[in-house]
Protein backbone atom coordinates (compact mmCIF):
# COMPACT_ATOMS: atom_id res chain seq x y z
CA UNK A 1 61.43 158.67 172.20
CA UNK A 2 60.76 158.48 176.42
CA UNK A 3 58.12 155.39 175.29
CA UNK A 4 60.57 153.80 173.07
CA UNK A 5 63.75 153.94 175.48
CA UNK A 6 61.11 152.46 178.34
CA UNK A 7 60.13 149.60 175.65
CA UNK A 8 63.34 149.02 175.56
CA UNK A 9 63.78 148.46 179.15
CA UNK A 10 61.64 146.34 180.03
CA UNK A 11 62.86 144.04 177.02
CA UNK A 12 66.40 144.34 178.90
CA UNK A 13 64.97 142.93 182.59
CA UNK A 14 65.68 139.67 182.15
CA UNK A 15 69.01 140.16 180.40
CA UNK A 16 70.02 142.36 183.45
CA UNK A 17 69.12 139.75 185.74
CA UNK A 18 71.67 137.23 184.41
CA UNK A 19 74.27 139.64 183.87
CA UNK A 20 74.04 141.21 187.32
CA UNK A 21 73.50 137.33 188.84
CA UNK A 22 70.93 138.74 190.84
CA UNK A 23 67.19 139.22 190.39
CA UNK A 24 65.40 142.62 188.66
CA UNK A 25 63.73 144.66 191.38
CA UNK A 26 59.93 143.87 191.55
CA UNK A 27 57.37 146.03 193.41
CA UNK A 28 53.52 145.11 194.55
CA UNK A 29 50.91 148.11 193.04
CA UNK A 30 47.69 148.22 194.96
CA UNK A 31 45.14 149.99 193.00
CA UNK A 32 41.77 151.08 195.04
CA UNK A 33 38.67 152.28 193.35
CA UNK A 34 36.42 154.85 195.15
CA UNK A 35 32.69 156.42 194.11
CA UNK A 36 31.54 153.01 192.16
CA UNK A 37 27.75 153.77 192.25
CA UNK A 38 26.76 150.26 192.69
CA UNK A 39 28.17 146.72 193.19
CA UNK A 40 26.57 145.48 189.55
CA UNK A 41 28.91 143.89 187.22
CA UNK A 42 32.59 144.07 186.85
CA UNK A 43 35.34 146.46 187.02
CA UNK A 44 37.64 145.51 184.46
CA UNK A 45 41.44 146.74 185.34
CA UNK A 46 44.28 147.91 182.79
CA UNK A 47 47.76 148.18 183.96
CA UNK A 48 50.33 149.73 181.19
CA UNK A 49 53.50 150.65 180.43
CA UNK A 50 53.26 151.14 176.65
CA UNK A 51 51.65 154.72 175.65
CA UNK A 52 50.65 153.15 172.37
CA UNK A 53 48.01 150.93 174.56
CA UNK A 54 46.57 153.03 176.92
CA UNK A 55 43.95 153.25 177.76
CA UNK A 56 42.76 149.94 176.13
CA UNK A 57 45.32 147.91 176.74
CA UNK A 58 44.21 145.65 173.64
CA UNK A 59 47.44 144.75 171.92
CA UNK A 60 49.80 145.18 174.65
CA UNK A 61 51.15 141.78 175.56
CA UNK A 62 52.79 143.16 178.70
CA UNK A 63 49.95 144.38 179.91
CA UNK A 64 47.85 142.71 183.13
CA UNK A 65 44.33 143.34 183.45
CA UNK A 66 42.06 141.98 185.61
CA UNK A 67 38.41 141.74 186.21
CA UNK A 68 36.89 141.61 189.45
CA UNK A 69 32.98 141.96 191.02
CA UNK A 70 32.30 145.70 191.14
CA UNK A 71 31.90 145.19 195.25
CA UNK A 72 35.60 144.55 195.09
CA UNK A 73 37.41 147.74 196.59
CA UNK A 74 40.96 147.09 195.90
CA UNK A 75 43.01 145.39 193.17
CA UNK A 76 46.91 143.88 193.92
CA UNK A 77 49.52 143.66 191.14
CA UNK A 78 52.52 141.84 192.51
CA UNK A 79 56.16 141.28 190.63
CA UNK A 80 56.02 143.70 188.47
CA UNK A 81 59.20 145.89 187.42
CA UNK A 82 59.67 149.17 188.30
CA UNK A 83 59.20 152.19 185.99
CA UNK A 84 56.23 154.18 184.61
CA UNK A 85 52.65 152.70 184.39
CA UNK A 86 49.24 154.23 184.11
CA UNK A 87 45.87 152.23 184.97
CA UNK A 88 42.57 152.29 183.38
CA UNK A 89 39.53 151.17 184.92
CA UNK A 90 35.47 150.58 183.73
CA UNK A 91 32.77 149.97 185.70
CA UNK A 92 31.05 147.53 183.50
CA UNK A 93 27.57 147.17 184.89
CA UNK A 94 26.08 144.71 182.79
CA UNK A 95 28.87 142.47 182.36
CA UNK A 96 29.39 142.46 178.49
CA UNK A 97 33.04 142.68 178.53
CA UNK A 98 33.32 146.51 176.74
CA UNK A 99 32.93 150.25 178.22
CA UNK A 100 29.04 151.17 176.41
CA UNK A 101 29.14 154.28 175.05
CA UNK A 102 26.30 156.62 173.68
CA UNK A 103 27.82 158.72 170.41
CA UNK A 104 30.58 158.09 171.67
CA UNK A 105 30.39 159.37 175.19
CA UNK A 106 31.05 156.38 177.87
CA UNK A 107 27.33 155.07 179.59
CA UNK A 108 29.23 153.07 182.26
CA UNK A 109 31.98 154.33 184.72
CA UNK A 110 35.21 154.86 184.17
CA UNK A 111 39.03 155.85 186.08
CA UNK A 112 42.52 156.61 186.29
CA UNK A 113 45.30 156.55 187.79
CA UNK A 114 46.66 159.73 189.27
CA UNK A 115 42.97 161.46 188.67
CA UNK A 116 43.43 163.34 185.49
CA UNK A 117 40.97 166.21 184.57
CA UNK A 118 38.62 164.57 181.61
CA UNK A 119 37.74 166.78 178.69
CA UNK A 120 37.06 164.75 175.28
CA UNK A 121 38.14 161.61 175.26
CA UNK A 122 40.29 159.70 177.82
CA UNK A 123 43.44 161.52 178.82
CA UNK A 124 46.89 160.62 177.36
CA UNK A 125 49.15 158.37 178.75
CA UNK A 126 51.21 160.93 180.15
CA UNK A 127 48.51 161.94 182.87
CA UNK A 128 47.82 158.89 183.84
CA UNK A 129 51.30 158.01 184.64
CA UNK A 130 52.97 156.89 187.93
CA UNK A 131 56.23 155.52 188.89
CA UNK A 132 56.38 152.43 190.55
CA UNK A 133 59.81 153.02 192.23
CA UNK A 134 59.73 150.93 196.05
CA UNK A 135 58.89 147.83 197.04
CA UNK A 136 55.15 148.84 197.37
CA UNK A 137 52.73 151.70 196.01
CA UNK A 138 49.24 152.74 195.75
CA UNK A 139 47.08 153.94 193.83
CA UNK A 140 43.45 155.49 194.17
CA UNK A 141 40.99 155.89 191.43
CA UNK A 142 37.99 157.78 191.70
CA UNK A 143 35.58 156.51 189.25
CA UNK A 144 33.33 159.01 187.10
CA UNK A 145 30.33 158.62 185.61
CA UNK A 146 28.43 160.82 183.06
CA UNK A 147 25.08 158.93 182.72
């Protein structure tokens, strides 16, 4: 139910705006990425506030990803509404727009927000989640590789 009542919130923003006659509160998330082995390829960046989409982000139209040269240190989000998010990030050395994977178990790097511990699979929304609640935040992923 805590996913569907935040659905529905964002859905209300833009009502809210013309009903208060004033504009919804938007906040700038910088996200920086720390122990990227090398500066090959892309990091390709997930930013969520659906549960049902995270980590992949693939049929969340709300979503904003981004994908930027793997030297890049530090990704900006700007005008986005407050409330809960969780990011995703790949390393994605050789540029072929997907995290490889070796039965299953990721070949390229990977990250999240808030750091969670990693046992099978990627964690669940819930661990990865942050609230984006002032004008400003930041968040630092540590990227992790198994290969």
């Amino acid at each position: 139910m805590p996913a569907l009542r935040s659905a529905r919130w964002l859905l209300l923003l833009p009502l809210a705006a013309v009903l208060t006659g004033g504009a919804v509160p938007v906040a700038r998330l910088d996200v920086s990425v720390a122990k990227i082995r090398s500066d090959k390829g892309l990091l390709r960046v997930c930013l969520t506030a659906d549960p049902d989409n995270f980590p992949g982000c693939v049929d969340d139209v709300r979503a904003v990803t981004r994908s930027v040269p793997a030297g890049t240190r530090t990704v900006s989000f700007a005008g986005l509404p407050r409330g809960g998010y969780a990011v995703a990030v790949i390393h994605d050395e050789n540029s072929n727009n997907r995290l490889d994977t070796f039965a299953g178990i990721p070949r390229e790097g990977f990250g999240f927000s808030r750091n969670p511990a990693i046992r099978f699979g990627p964690p669940r929304f819930a661990a990865a989640r942050f609230m984006l609640d002032s004008d400003a935040e930041a968040q630092q992923v540590q990227m992790r590789y198994i290969f």
